[in-house]
Each structure stands twice: as structure tokens, then as C-alpha cells.
Protein backbone atom coordinates (compact mmCIF):
# COMPACT_ATOMS: atom_id res chain seq x y z
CA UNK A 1 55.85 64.14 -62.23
CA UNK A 2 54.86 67.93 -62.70
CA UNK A 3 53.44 69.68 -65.39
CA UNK A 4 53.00 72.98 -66.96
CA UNK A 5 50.53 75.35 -65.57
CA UNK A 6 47.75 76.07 -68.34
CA UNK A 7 48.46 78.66 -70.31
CA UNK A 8 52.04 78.86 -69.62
CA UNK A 9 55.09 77.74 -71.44
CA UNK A 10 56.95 75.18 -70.35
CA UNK A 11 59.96 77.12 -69.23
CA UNK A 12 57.28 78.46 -66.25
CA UNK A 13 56.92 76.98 -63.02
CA UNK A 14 55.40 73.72 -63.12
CA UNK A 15 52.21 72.54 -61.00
CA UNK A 16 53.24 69.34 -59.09
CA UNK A 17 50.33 66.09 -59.38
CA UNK A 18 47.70 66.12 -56.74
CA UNK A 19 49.14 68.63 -54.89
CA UNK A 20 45.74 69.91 -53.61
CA UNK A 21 44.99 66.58 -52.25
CA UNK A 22 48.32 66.60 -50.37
CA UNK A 23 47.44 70.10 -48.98
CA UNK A 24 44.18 69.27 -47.61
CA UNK A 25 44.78 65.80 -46.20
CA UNK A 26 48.10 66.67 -44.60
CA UNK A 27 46.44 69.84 -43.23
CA UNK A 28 47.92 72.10 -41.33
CA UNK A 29 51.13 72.25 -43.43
CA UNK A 30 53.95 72.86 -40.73
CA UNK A 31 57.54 72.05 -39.46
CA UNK A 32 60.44 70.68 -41.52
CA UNK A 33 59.16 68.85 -44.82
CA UNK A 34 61.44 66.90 -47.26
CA UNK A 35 60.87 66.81 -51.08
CA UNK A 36 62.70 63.80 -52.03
CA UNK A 37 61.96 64.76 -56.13
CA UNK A 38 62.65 67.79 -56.11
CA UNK A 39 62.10 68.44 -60.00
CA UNK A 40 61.24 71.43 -60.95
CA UNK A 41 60.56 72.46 -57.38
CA UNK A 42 56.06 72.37 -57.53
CA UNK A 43 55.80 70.70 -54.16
CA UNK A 44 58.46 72.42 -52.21
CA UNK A 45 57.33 75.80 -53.40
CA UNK A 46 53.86 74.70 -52.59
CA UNK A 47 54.38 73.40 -49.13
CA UNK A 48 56.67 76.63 -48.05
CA UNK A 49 53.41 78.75 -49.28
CA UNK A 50 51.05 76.70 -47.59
CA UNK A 51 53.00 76.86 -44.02
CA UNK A 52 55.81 74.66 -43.90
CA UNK A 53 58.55 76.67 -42.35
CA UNK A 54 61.26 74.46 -44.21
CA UNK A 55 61.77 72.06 -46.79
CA UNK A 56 64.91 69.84 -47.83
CA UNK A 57 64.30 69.31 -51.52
CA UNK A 58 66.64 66.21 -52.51
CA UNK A 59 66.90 65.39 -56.11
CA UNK A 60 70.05 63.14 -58.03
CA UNK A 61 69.63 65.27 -61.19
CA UNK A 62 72.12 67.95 -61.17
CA UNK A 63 70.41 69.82 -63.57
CA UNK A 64 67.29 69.86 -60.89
CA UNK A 65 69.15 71.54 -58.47
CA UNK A 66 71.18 74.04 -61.23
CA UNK A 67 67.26 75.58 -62.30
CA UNK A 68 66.22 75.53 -58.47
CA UNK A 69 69.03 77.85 -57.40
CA UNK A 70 67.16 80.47 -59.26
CA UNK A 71 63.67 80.21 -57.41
CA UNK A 72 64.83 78.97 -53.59
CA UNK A 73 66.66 82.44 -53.22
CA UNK A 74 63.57 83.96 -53.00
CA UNK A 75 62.86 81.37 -49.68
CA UNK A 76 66.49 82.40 -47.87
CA UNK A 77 66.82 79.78 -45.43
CA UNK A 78 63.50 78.00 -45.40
CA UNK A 79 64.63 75.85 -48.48
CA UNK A 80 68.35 73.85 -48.17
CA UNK A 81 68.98 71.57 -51.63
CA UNK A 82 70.67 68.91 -51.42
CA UNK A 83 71.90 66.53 -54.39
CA UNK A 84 71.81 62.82 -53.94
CA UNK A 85 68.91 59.68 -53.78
CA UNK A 86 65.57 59.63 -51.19
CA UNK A 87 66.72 56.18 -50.34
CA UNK A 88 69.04 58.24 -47.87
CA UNK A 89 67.10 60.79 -47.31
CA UNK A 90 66.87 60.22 -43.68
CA UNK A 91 70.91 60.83 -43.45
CA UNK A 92 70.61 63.54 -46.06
CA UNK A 93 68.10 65.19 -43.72
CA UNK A 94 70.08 65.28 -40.53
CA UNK A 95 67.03 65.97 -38.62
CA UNK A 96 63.93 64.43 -37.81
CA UNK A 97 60.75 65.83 -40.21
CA UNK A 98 57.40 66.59 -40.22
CA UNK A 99 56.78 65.51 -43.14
CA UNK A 100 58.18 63.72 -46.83
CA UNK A 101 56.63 64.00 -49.92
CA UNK A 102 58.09 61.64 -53.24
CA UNK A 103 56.95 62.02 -56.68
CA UNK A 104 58.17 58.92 -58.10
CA UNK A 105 58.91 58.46 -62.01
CA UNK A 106 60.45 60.68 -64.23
CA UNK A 107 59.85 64.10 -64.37
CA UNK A 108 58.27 66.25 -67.03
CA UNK A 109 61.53 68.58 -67.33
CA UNK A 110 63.54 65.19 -67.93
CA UNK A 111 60.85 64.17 -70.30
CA UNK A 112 61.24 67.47 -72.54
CA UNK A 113 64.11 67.27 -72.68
CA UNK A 114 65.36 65.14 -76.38
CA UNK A 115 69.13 65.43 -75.06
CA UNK A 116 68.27 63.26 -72.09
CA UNK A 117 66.96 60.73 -74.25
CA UNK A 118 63.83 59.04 -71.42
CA UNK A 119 61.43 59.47 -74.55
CA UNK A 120 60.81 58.23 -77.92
CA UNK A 121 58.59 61.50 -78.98
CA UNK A 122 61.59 63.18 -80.35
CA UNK A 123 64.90 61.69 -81.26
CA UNK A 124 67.60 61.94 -78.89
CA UNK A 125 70.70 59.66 -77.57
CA UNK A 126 69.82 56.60 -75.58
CA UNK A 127 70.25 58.09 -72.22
CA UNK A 128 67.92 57.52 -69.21
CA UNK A 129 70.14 58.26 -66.47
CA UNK A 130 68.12 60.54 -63.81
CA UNK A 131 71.73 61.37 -61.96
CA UNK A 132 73.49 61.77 -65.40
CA UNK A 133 75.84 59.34 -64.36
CA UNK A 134 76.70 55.65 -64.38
CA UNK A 135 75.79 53.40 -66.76
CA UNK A 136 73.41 54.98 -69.26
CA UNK A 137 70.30 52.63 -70.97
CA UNK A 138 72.97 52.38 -74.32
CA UNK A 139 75.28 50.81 -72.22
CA UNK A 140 72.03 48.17 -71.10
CA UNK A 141 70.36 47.21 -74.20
CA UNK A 142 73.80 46.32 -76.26
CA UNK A 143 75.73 44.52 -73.31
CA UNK A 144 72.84 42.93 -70.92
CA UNK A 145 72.35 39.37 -72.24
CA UNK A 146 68.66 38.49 -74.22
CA UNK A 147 67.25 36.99 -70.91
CA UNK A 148 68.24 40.05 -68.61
CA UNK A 149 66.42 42.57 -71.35
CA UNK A 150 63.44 40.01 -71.35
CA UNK A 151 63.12 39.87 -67.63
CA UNK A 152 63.33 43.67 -67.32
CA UNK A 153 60.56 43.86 -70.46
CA UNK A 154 58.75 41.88 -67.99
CA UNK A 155 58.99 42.61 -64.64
CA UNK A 156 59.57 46.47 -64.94
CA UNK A 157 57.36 47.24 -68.30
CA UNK A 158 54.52 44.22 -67.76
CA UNK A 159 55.36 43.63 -71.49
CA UNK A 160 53.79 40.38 -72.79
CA UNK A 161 56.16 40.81 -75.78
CA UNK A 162 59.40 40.70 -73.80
CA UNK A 163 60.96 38.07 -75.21
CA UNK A 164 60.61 38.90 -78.70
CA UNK A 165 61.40 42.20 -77.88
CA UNK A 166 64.53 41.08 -76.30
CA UNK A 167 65.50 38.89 -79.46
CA UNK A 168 65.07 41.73 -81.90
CA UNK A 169 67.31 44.11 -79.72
CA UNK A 170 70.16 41.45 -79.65
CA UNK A 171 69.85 40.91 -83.25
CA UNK A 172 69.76 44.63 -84.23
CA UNK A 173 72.68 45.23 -82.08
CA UNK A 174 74.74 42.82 -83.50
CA UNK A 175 74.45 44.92 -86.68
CA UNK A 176 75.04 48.48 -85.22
CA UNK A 177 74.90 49.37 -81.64
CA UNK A 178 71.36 51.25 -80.44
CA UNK A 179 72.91 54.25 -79.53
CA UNK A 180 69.54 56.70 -80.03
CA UNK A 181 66.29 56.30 -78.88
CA UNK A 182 64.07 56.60 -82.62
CA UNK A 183 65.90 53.49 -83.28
CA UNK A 184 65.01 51.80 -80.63
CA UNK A 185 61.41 53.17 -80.26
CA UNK A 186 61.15 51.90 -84.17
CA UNK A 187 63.17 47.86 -83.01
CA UNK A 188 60.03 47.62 -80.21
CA UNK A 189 57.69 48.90 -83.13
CA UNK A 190 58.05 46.33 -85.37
CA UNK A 191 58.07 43.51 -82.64
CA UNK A 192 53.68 44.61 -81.99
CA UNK A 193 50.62 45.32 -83.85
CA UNK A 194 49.57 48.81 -85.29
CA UNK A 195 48.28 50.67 -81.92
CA UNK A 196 44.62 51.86 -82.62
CA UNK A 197 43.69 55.18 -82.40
CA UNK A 198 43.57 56.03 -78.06
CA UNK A 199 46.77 53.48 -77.41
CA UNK A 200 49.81 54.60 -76.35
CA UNK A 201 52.96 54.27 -78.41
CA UNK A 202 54.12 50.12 -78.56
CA UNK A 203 57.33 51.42 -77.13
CA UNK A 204 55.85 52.83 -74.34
CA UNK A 205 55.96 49.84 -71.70
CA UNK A 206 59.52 49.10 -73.12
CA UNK A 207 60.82 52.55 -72.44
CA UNK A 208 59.61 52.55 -69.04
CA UNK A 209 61.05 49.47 -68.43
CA UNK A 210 64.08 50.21 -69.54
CA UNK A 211 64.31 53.42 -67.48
CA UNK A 212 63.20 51.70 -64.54
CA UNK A 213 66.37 49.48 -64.62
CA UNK A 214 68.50 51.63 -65.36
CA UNK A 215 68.08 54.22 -62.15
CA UNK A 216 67.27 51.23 -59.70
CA UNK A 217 64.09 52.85 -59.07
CA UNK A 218 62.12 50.04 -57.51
CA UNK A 219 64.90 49.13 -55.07
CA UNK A 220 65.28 53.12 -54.34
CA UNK A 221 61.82 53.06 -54.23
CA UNK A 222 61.86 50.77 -51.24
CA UNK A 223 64.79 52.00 -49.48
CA UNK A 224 63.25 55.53 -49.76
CA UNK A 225 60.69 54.56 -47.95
CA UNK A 226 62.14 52.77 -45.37
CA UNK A 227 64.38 56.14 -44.79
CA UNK A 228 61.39 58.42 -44.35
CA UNK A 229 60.01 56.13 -41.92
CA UNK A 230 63.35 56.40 -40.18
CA UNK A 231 63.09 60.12 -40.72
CA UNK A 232 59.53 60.77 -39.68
CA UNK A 233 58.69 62.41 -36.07
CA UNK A 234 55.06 61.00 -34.33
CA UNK A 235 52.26 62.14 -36.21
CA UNK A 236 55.09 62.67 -39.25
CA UNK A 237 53.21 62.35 -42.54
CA UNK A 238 54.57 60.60 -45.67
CA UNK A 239 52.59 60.89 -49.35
CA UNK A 240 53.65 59.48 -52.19
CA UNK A 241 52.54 59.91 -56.11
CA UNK A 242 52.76 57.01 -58.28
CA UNK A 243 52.41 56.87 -62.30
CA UNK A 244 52.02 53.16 -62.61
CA UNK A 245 50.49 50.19 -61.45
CA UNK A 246 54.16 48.60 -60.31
CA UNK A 247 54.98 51.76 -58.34
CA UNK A 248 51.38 51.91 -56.36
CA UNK A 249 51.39 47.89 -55.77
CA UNK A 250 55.35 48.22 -53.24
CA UNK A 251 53.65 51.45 -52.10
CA UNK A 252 50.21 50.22 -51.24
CA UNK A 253 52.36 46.96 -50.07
CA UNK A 254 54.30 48.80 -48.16
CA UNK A 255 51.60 50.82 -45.96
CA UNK A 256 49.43 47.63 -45.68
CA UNK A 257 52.15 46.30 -43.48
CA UNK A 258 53.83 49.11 -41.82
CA UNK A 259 49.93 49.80 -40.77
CA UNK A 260 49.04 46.29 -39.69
CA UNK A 261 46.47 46.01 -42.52
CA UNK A 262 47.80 43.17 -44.32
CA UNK A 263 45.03 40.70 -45.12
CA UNK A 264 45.24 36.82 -44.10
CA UNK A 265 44.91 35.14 -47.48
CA UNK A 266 43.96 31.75 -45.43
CA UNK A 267 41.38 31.91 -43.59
CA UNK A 268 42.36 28.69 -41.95
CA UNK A 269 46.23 29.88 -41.93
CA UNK A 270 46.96 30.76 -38.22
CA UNK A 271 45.85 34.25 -36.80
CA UNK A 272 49.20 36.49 -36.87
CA UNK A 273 50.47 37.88 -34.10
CA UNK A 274 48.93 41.01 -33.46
CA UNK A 275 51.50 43.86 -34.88
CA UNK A 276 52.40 47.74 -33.47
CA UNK A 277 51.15 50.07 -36.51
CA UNK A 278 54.04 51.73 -37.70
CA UNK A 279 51.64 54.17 -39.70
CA UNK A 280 47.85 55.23 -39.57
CA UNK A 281 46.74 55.63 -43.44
CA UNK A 282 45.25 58.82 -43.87
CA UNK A 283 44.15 57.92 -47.30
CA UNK A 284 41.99 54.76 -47.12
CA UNK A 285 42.48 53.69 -50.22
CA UNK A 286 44.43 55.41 -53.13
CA UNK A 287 43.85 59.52 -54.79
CA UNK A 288 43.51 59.98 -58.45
CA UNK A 289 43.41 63.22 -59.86
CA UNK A 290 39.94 64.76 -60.99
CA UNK A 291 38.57 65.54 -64.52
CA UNK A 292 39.91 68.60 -64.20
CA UNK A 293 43.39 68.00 -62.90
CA UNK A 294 43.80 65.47 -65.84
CA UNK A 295 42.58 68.40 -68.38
CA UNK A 296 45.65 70.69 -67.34
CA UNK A 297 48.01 68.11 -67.12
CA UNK A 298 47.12 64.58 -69.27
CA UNK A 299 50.51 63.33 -67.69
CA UNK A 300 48.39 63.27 -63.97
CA UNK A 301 46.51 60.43 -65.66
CA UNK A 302 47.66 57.98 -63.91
CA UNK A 303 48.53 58.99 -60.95
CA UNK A 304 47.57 57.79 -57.38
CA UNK A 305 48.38 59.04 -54.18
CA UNK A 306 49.12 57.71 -50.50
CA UNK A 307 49.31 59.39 -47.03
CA UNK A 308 50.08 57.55 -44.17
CA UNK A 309 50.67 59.18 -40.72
CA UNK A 310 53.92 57.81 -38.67
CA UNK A 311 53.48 56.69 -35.44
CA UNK A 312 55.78 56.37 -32.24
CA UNK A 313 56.47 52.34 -32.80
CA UNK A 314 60.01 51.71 -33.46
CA UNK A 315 61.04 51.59 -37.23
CA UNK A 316 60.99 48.41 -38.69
CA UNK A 317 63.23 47.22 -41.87
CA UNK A 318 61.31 45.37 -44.51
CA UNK A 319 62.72 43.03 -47.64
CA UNK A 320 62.26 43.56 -51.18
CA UNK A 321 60.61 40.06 -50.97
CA UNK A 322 58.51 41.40 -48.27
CA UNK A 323 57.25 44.45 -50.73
CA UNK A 324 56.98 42.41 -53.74
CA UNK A 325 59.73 43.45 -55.49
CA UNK A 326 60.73 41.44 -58.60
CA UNK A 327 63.80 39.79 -58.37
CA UNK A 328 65.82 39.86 -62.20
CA UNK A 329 68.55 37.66 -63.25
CA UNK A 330 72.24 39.01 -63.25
CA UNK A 331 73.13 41.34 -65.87
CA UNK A 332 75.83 39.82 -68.67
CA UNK A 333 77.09 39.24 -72.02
């Protein structure tokens, strides 16, 4: 997620999250990088600046790649985009890297923008769709049955209200489809209590949620990352930038095993077979932005970042069970 520089408008060139923390710990900046969010382009115009001598910037969002056209002419050769997911970013590449970078979540430009309907600050169609295609969050909330919505409330939004969330939606559909997103910011409104003054919006969790299901982003999430360890050279270097707890928790997940740091909950369990470190963490536990990061851009609130550094053990394919994925019912009627 990327935000405007201070100062500037928001149709400017956008500083990507915790980029300084990227540049220093992934120090010296070299070789063939991938930006597997492209966005509005922060990070790949950042690592091409600070040495790389190319970067792949992948993103699904066509309109992502129509507003980068503009600023990777001025690179020539040393930035190639490419439209599609990061979970195949290792076949998108064609080449072995020095480097991926993935700024998970949904990016500021998508968030701006009403027509693309991801937020409930400004009225807009219920939309969601990253890639602009498929099926769109409209086409979720007024055909998946109550439990589906309910388990996504949960699992994807950590929503204690799910389930009367999930009735209200299926009753106010039944009326008139939910075709715009004040309506359905205002349904999740009425299901919780008044926020106080510092909470988010009640539809916040819901939205998310919602969004989350819709682009498959946990299970892209975990495929992504199990490309760019495909992808990665020795001594390769992956970060990643969360926004929420759900996101951090398969990442952190993720590098615990592919690093051999997994922790024995039973002490009197059997010792595990000593494992081949697939990655060295760079980052020994998780990067939040400072006070000042979060002044320029509130969105960096949340964030958290992870480096780990690939090493030369073979790659190693791991479940969604195995990175805690939550598993939903079938969608239906």
C-alpha cells in the first residue's frame, strides 16, 4: 500500500511503506528485482534509483500498468511490466532474481478511487475486483449462502459479528440487491454499536473481508510466496509488507518454517528432524514504520515488514494447512 508524498496531490508519485527499511536491510540494492504489486510503481522506482539494474513490476490491475507506461519510459529497458498475479511470478519472471518485493493489500490508487468501489468513504458500485475481472463482491454478498458470508466475516475480517452480519445481508438482499457500497457500509452499520471517537468505521473489518474473498488473496498470498522462493537465486532476498494481523501471521508462518525456526509446542513431543533452512531471516522479528513514517502516510499504520534471505536448499512446497490458512465452506445459494 503506497501513499502520497507530503505535500503533494494525489495524482503525484506515491511513496511506497517502509521502503527505507527495505533499502537498508537489503543493502546493496543490485541485480534483477521483481515488484510483484506494482501499484503505482514506489518500490520499483525506488529500487532502480537505489541500484537495481532491473525490475519486473507484476501487477493484475490493468489500470496499474496503463499509469506506469508513463513513468517506466524514463527507465528504457531496466523496467519490463508485466500484467498478471505474484502467485506466478516465478514463470512470469523467466529468470532467476535477486530479489522480490510484495506489498500485499489493496493499494491507495484502488482505494481513491469511488468507481472501484474497495471503500465505504465515498459511494461507489460494489466492486472489489483488483484484476477488474471475474466475479465482482455484488456478485458475493447477493448469491453466496448466509453461512459462506459468515465464515468469510470471520475468517478473513476477524468479525465477532459475522453471523448477524451475514443475516442482515441475506435479508436486505431479498428486498433489493446490494449493488453499491453506502448501502452496504450502512447494512454492517446497523448490525454494531456507535464507534467512539478513535475507532474505525463498523464496516471496516467487513469490507476487508469481503475484499479478501473476493481476489483470493490469502491463497495468492501463499502461492506467491512459494513462487519467489522458486524464483530466488542464493543469497536472493524476499520482503514483504503486510497491513493486517491475518496477512503477517501466513507470512511470519511461512518464514518460521522455510527458516527452520518453527517452535516445538511440546516439550515432551519428539525432537524434529533437524531441517535445511530454506531462508536466513534478515529481520528477526517484524518492521513497523516510525512516528514519522505514520505522520506522512496514516495508511503505514499498520504495517509490518519481513526479509528473509534465500538460501541454496532445494525449494520446498508448503500447504495452506501448513501456513494456517483458513479453510471456508463452499460458496452457494
Amino acid at each position: 500500500m503506497q501513499g502520497p508524498l507530503p505535500g503533494q496531490p494525489s495524482d503525484t508519485p506515491h511513496v511506497p511503506v517502509l521502503i527505507d527499511a527495505i533499502l537498508r536491510d537489503c543493502a546493496p540494492i543490485r541485480g534483477v528485482w521483481l515488484d510483484g504489486t506494482l501499484g503505482a510503481g514506489g518500490y520499483t522506482r525506488a529500487l532502480l534509483q537505489a541500484g537495481a539494474d532491473r525490475v519486473i513490476g507484476i501487477d493484475r490491475d490493468p489500470l496499474a500498468l496503463d499509469m506506469a507506461r508513463g513513468w517506466a519510459a524514463d527507465f528504457g529497458d531496466r523496467v519490463r511490466l508485466v500484467e498478471g498475479t505474484f502467485s506466478d511470478l516465478d514463470r512470469l519472471a523467466g529468470e532467476a532474481l535477486d530479489g522480490v518485493v510484495l506489498d500485499l493489500g489493496v493499494s491507495s490508487m484502488q482505494l481513491d478511487l469511488p468507481e472501484r468501489g474497495f471503500s465505504f468513504m465515498k459511494d461507489g458500485p460494489l466492486d472489489m475486483r483488483m484484476s477488474q475481472s471475474g466475479p465482482s463482491a455484488a456478485d458475493l454478498v447477493n448469491s453466496a449462502d448466509e453461512g459462506v458470508l459468515a465464515d468469510i466475516l470471520y475468517h478473513y475480517g476477524e468479525e465477532r459479528a459475522s453471523r448477524r452480519i451475514a443475516h442482515a445481508i441475506v435479508g436486505a438482499r431479498t428486498v433489493e440487491p446490494i449493488v453499491n457500497t453506502a448501502r452496504l457500509a450502512e447494512i454492517v452499520s446497523r448490525c454494531l454499536p456507535r464507534p467512539k471517537p478513535g475507532q474505525s468505521h463498523p464496516a471496516t473489518r467487513s469490507f476487508q473481508a469481503i475484499r479478501i474473498a473476493v481476489n483470493a488473496e490469502f491463497s495468492e498470498l501463499a502461492e506467491g510466496l512459494a513462487a519467489a522462493e522458486r524464483a530466488l537465486k542464493p543469497g536472493g532476498l524476499l520482503a514483504v509488507v503486510t497491513f493486517h494481523s491475518l496477512e503477517d501471521r501466513i507470512v511470519k508462518r511461512f518464514f518460521q518454517l522455510a527458516s527452520g525456526q518453527e517452535a516445538n509446542a511440546n516439550r515432551y513431543a519428539p525432537a524434529k528432524a533437524d531441517t535445511t533452512a530454506r531462508f536466513q531471516m534478515v529481520t528477526r522479528k517484524a518492521v513497523a514504520p516510525d512516528e514519522a513514517e505514520v505522520a506522512r502516510n496514516p495508511r503505514a499504520r499498520s504495517a509490518k515488514l519481513r526479509i528473509g534471505r534465500r538460501t541454496a536448499a532445494a525449494a520446498l512446497a508448503l500447504s495452506a494447512a501448513d501456513l494456517g490458512l483458513p479453510e471456508l465452506r463452499k460458496r452457494g445459494r
